[in-house]
C-alpha atoms as a PDB file:
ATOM      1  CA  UNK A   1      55.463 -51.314 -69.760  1.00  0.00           C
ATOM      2  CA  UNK A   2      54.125 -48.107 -68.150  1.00  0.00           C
ATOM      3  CA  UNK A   3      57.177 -45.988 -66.749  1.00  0.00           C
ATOM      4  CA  UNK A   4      56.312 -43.825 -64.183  1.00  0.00           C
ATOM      5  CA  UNK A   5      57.591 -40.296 -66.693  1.00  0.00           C
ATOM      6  CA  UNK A   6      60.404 -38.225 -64.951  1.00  0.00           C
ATOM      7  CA  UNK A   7      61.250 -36.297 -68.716  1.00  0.00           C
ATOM      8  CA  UNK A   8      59.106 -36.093 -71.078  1.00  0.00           C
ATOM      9  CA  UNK A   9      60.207 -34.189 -74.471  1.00  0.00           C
ATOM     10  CA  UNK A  10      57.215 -33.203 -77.116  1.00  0.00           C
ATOM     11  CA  UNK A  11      57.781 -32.393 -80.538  1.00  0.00           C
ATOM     12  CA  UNK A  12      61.219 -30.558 -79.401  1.00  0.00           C
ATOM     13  CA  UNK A  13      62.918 -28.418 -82.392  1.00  0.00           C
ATOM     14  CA  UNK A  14      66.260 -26.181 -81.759  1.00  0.00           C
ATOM     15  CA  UNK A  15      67.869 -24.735 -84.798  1.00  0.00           C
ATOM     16  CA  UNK A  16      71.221 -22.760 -84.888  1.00  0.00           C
ATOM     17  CA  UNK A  17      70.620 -19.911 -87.597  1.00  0.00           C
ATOM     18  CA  UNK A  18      69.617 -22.120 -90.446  1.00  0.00           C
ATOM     19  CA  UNK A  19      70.782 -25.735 -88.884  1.00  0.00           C
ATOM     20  CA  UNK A  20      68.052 -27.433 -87.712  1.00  0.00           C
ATOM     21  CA  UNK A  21      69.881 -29.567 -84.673  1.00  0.00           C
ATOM     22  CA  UNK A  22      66.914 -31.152 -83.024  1.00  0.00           C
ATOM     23  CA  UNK A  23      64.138 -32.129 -85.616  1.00  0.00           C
ATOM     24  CA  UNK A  24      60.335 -33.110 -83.595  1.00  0.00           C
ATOM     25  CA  UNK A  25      62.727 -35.030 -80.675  1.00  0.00           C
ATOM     26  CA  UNK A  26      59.697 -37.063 -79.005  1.00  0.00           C
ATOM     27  CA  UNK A  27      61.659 -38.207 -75.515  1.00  0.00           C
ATOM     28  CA  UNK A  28      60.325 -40.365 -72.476  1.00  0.00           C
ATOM     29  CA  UNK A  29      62.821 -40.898 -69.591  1.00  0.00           C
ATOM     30  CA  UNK A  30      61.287 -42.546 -66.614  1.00  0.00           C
ATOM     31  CA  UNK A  31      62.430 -43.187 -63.004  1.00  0.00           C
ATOM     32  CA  UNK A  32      64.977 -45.001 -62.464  1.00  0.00           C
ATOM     33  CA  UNK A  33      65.610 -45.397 -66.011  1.00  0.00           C
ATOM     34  CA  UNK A  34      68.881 -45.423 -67.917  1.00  0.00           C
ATOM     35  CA  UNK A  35      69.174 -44.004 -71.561  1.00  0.00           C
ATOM     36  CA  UNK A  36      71.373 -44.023 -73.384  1.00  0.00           C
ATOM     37  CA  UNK A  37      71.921 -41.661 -76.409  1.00  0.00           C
ATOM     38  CA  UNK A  38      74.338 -42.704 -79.170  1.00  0.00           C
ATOM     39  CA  UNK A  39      75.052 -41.443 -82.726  1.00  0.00           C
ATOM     40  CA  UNK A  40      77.370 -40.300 -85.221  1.00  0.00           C
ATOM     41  CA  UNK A  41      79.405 -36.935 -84.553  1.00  0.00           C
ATOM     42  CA  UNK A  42      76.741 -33.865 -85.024  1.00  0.00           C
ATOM     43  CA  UNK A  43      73.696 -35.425 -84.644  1.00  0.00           C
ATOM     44  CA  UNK A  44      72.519 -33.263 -81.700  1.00  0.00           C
ATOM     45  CA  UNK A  45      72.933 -35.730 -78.747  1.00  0.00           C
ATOM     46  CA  UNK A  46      75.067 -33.319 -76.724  1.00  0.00           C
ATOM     47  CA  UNK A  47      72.298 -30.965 -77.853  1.00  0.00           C
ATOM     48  CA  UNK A  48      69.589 -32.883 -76.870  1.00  0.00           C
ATOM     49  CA  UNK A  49      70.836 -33.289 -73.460  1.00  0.00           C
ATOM     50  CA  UNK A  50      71.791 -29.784 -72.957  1.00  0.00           C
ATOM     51  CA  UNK A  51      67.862 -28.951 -73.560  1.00  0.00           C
ATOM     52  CA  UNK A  52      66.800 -30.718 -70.464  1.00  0.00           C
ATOM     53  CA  UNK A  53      68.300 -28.497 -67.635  1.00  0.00           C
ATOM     54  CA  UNK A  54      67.608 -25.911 -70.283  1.00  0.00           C
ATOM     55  CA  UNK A  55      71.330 -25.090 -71.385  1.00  0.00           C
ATOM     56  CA  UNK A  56      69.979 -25.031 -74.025  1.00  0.00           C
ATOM     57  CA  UNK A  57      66.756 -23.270 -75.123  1.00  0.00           C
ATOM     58  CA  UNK A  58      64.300 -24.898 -77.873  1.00  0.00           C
ATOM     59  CA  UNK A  59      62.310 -23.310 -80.356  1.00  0.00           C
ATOM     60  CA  UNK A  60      59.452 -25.210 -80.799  1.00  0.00           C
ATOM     61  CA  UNK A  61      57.941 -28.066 -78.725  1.00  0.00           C
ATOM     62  CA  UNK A  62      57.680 -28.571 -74.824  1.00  0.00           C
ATOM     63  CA  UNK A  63      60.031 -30.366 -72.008  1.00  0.00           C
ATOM     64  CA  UNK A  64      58.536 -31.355 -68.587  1.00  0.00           C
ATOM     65  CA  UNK A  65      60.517 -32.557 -65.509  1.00  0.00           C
ATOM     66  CA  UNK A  66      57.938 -34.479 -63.234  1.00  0.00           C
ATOM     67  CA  UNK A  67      55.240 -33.430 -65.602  1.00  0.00           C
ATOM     68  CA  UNK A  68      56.105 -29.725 -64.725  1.00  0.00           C
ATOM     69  CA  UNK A  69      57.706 -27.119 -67.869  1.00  0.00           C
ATOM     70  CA  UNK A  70      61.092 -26.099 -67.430  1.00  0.00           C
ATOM     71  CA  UNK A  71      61.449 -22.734 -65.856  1.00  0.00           C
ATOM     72  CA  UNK A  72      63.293 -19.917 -67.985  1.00  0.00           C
ATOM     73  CA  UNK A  73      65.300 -17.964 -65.439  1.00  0.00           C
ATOM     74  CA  UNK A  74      66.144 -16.901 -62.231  1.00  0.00           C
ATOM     75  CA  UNK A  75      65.969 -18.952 -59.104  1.00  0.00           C
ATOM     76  CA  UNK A  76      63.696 -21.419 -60.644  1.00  0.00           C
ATOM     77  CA  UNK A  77      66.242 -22.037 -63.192  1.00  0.00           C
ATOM     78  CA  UNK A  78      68.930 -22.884 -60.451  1.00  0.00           C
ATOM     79  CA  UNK A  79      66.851 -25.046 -58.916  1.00  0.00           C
ATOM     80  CA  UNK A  80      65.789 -26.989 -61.719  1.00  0.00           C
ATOM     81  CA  UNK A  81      69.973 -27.300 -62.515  1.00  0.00           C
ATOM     82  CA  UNK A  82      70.370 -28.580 -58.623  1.00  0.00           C
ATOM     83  CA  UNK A  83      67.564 -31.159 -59.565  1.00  0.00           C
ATOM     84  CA  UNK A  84      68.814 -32.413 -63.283  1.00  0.00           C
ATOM     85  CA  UNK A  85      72.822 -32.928 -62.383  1.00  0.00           C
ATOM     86  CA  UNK A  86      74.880 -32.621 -65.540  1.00  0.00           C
ATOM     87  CA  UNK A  87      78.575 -34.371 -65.587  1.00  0.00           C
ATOM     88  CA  UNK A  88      80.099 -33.085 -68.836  1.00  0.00           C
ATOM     89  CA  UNK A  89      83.348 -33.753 -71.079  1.00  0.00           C
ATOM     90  CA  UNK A  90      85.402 -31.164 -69.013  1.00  0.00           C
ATOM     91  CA  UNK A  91      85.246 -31.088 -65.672  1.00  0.00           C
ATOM     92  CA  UNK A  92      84.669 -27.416 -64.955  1.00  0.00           C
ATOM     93  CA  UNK A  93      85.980 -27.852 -61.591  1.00  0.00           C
ATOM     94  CA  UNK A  94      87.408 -24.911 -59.488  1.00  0.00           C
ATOM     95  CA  UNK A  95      90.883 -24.896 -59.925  1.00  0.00           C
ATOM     96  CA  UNK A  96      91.662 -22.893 -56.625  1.00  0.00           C
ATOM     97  CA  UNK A  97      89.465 -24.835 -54.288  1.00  0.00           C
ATOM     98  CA  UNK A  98      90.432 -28.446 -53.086  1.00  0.00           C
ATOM     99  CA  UNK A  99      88.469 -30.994 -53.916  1.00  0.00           C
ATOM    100  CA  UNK A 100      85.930 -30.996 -50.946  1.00  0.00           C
ATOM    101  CA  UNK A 101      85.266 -27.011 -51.497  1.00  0.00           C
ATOM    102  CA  UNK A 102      84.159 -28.392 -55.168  1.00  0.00           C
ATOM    103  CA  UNK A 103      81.804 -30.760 -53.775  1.00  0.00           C
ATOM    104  CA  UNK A 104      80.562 -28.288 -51.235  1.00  0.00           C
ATOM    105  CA  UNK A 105      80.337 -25.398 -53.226  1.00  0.00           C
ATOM    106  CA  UNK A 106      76.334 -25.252 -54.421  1.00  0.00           C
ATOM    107  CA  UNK A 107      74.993 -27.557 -51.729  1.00  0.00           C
ATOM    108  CA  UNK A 108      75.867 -23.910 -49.901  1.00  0.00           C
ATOM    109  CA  UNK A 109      74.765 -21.522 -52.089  1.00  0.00           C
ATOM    110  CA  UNK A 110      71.635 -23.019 -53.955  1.00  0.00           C
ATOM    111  CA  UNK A 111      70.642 -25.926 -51.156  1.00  0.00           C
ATOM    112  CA  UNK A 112      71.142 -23.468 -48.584  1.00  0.00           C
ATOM    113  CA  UNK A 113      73.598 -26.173 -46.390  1.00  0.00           C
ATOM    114  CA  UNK A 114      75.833 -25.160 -43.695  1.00  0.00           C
ATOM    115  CA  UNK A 115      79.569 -25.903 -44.071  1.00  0.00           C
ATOM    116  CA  UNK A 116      80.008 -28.596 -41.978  1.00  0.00           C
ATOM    117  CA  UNK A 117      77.204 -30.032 -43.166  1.00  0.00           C
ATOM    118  CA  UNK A 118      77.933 -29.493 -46.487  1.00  0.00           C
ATOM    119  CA  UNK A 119      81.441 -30.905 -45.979  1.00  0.00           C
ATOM    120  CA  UNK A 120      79.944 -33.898 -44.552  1.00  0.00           C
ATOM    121  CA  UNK A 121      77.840 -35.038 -47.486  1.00  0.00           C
ATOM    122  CA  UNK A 122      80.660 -34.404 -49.558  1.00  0.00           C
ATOM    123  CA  UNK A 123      82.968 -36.296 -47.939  1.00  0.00           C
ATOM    124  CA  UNK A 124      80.875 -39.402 -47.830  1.00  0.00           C
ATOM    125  CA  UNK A 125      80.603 -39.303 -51.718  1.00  0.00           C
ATOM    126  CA  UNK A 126      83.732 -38.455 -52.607  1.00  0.00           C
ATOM    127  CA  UNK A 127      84.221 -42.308 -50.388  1.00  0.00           C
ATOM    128  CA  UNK A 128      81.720 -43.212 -52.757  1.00  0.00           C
ATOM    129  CA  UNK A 129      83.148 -42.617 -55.594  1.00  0.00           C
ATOM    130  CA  UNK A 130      86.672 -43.971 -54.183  1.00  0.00           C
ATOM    131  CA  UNK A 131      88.150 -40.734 -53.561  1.00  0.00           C
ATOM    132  CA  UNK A 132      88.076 -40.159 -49.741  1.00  0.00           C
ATOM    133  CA  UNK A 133      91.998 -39.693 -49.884  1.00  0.00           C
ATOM    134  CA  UNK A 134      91.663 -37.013 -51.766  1.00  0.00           C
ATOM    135  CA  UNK A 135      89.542 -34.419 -50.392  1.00  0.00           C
ATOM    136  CA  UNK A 136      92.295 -31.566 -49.505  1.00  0.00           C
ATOM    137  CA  UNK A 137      93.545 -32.075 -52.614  1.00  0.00           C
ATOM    138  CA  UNK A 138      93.377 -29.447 -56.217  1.00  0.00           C
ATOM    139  CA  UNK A 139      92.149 -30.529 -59.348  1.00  0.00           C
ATOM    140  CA  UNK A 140      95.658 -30.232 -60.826  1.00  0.00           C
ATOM    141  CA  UNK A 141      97.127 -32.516 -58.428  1.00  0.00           C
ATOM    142  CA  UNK A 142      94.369 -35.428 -59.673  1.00  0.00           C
ATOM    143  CA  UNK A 143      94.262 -37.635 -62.942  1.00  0.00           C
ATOM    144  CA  UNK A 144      91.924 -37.140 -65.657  1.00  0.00           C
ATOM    145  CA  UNK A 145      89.444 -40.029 -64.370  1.00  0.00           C
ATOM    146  CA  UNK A 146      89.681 -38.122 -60.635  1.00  0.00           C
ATOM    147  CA  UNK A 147      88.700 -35.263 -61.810  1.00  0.00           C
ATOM    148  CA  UNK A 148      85.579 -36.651 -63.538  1.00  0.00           C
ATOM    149  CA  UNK A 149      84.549 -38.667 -60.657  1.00  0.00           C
ATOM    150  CA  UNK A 150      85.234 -35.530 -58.058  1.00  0.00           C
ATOM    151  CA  UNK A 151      82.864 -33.771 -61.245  1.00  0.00           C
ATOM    152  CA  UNK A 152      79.978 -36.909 -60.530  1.00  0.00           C
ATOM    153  CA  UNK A 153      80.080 -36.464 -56.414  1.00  0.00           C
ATOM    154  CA  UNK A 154      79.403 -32.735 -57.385  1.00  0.00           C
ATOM    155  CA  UNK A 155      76.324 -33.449 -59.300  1.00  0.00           C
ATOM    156  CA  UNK A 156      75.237 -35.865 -56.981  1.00  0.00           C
ATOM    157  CA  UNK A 157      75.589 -33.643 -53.539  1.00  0.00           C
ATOM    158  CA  UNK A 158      73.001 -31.808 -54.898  1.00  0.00           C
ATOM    159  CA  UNK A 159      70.452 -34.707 -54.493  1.00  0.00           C
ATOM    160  CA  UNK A 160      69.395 -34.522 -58.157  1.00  0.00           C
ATOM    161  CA  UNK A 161      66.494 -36.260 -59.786  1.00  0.00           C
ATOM    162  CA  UNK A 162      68.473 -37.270 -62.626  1.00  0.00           C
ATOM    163  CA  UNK A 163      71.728 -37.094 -64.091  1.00  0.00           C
ATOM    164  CA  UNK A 164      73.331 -36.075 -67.661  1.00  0.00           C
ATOM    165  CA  UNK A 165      76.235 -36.833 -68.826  1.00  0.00           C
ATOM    166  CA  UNK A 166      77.338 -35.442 -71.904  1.00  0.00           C
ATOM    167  CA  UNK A 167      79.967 -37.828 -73.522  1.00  0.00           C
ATOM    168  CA  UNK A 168      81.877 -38.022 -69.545  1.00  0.00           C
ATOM    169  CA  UNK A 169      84.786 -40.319 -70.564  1.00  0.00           C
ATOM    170  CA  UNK A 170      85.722 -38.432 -73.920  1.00  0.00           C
ATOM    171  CA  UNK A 171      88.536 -36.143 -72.646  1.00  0.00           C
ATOM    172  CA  UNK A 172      90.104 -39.246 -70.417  1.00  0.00           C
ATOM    173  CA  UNK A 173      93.144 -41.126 -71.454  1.00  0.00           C
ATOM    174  CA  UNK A 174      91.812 -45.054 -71.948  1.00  0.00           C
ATOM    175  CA  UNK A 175      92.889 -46.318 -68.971  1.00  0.00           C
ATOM    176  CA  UNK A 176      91.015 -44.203 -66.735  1.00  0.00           C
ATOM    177  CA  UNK A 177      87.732 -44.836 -68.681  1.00  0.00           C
ATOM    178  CA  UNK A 178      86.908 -47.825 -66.535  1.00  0.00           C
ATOM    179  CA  UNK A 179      87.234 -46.220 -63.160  1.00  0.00           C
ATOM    180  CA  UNK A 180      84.458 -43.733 -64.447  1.00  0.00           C
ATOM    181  CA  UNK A 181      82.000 -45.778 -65.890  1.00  0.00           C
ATOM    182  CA  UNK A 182      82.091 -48.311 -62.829  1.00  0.00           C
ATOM    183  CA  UNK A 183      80.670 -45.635 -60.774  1.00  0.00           C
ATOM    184  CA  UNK A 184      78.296 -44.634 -63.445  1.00  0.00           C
ATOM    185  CA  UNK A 185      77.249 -48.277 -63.223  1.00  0.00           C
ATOM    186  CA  UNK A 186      77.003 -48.403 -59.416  1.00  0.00           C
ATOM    187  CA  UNK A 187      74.425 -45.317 -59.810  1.00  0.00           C
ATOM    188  CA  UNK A 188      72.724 -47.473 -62.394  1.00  0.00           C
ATOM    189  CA  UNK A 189      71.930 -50.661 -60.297  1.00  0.00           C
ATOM    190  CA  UNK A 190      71.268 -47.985 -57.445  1.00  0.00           C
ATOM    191  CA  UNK A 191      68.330 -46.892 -59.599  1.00  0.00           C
ATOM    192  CA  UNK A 192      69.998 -43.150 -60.359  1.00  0.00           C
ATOM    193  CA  UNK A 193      67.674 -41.479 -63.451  1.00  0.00           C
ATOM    194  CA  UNK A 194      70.648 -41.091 -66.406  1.00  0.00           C
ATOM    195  CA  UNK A 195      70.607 -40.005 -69.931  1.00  0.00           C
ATOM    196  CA  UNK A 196      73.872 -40.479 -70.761  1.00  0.00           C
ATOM    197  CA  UNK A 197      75.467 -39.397 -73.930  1.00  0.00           C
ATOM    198  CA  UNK A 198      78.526 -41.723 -74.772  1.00  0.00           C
ATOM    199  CA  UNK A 199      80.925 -43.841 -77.279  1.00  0.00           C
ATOM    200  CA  UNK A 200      81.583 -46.655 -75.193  1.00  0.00           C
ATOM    201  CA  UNK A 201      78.965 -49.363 -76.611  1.00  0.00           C
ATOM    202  CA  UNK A 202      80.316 -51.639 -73.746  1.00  0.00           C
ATOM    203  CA  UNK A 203      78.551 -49.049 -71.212  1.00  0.00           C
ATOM    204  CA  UNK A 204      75.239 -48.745 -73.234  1.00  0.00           C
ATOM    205  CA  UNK A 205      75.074 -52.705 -73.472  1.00  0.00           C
ATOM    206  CA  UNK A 206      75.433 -53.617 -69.839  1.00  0.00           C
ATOM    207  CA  UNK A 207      73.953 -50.527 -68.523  1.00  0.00           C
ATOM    208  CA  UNK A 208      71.272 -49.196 -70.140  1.00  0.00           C
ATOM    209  CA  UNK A 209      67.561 -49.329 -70.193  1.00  0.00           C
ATOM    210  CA  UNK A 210      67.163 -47.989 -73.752  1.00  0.00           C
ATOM    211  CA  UNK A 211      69.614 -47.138 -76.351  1.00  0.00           C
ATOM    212  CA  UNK A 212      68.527 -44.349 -77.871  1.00  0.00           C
ATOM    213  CA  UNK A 213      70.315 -44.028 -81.855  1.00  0.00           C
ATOM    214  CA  UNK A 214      70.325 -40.375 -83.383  1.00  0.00           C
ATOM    215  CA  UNK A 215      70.977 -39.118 -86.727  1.00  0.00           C
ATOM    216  CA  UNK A 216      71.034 -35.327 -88.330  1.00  0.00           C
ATOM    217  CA  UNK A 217      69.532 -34.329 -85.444  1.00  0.00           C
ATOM    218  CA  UNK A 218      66.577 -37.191 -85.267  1.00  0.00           C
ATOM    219  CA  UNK A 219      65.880 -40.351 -83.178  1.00  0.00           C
ATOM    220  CA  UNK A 220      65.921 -42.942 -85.379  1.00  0.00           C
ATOM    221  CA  UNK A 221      65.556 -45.718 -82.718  1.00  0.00           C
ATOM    222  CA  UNK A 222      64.752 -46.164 -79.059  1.00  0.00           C
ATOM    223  CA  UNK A 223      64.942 -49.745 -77.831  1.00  0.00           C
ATOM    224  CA  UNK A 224      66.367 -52.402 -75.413  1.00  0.00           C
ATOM    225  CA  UNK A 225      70.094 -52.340 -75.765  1.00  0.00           C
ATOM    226  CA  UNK A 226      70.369 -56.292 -76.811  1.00  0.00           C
ATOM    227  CA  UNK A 227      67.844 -56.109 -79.543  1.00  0.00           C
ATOM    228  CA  UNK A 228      69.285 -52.314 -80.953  1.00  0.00           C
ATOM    229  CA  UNK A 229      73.078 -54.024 -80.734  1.00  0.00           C
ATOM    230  CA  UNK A 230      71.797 -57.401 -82.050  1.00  0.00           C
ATOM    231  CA  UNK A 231      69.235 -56.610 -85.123  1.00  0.00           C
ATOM    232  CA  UNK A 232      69.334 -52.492 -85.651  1.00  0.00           C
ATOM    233  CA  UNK A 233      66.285 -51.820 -87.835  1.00  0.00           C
ATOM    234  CA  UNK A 234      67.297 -48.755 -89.790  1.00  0.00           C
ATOM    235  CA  UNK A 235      70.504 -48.734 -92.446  1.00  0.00           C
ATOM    236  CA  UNK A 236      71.672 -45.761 -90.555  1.00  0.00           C
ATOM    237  CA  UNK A 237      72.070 -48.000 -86.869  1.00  0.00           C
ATOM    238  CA  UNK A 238      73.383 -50.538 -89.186  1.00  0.00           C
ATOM    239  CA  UNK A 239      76.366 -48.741 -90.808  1.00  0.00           C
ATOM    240  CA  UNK A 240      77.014 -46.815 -87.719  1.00  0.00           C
ATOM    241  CA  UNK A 241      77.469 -49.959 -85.475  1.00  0.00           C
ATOM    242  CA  UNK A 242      79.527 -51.294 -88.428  1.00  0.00           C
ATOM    243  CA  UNK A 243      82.041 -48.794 -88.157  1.00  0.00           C
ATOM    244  CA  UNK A 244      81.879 -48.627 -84.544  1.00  0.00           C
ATOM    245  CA  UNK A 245      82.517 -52.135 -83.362  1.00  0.00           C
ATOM    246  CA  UNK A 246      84.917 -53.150 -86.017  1.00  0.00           C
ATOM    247  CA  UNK A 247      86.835 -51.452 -83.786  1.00  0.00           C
END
């Protein structure tokens, strides 16, 4: 099937000092799609998707957003951060500002919005992702899961091309897991771009395009979620789902 290509990664290497993290990462996201990236513990998936809004920097290889490279500093950079949204573990939000202010924050300074405009968008995704209620609130006054879905309105006030997540759920108790991936689902069947990096199998089954299955800093397989879960190829998938959903 030809995917229209919103990410493209070629021959991508990243070593730290001798470690080689990311070995020839060949990478095709397209829009609309959903990939997921799953793997054992070090096997450069939160590395991977650090690379693409350059968080990262790579040694060898290339990375394209909508077939253009990624810039390497200055305002071009910031703009290529408002356009690939990244959700990660921690929720890096502003502990002095209410929720709203977090939401509002960069639509003002990098998208150039006034206030009240600002406020506006944010308020009608913070109602998107169920937290209208809470917009005068702090962070410290909201549950783990809150605080991750205030985090996901952030990224998304920007109007972003695509999202990241790096491994979103891992720092929340189990019972607020759910609330977070439903909305990550919603953006899924709304046709939101995601690479998400994750643990919870149940997520990559129902949502994803592709499951994407690293090891020591390779991809050892890219396919359709039923056929990676149902009949892995490599021993590597194999023992890793063995441990995984024995669980």
């Amino acid at each position: 099937m030809a995917v229209d290509p919103l990410i493209e990664l070629r021959d991508v290497n990243k070593y730290y000092g001798k470690l080689h993290v990311l070995r020839d990462i060949d990478l095709t996201v397209g829009r609309g799609e959903v990939v997921v990236v799953i793997g054992p513990s070090g096997s450069g998936k939160s590395t991977l998707c650090r690379t693409i809004n350059r968080l990262e920097s790579i040694e060898s290889g290339t990375i394209t957003l909508s077939g253009r490279p990624l810039p390497a500093e200055g305002k071009a950079l910031a703009q290529l951060r408002a356009e690939v949204g990244m959700v990660f573990q921690s929720f890096n939000l502003f502990a002095h500002k209410t929720v709203l202010a977090n939401v509002s924050l960069a639509q003002i300074k990098v998208r150039g919005r006034k206030k009240e405009q600002a406020n506006e968008r944010s308020r009608d995704l913070l109602d998107r992702v169920g937290l209208a209620a809470q917009a005068d609130k702090y962070p410290a006054q909201l549950s783990g899961g809150q605080q991750q879905r205030v985090a996901i309105a952030r990224a998304l006030a920007m109007d972003p091309t695509v999202l990241l997540f790096d491994e979103p759920t891992s720092a929340l108790d189990p019972e607020m897991i759910n609330e977070v991936l439903e909305v990550m689902r919603q953006l899924a069947q709304e046709g939101m771009t995601m690479v998400v990096v994750t643990h919870e199998m149940g997520f990559a089954r129902s949502a994803a395009n592709r499951v994407v299955f690293m090891a020591d800093g390779a991809i050892v397989e890219d396919r359709a979620p039923e056929e990676f879960f149902n009949a892995p190829k490599s021993d590597r998938a194999k023992d890793f789902l063995s441990k995984i959903l024995k669980h």
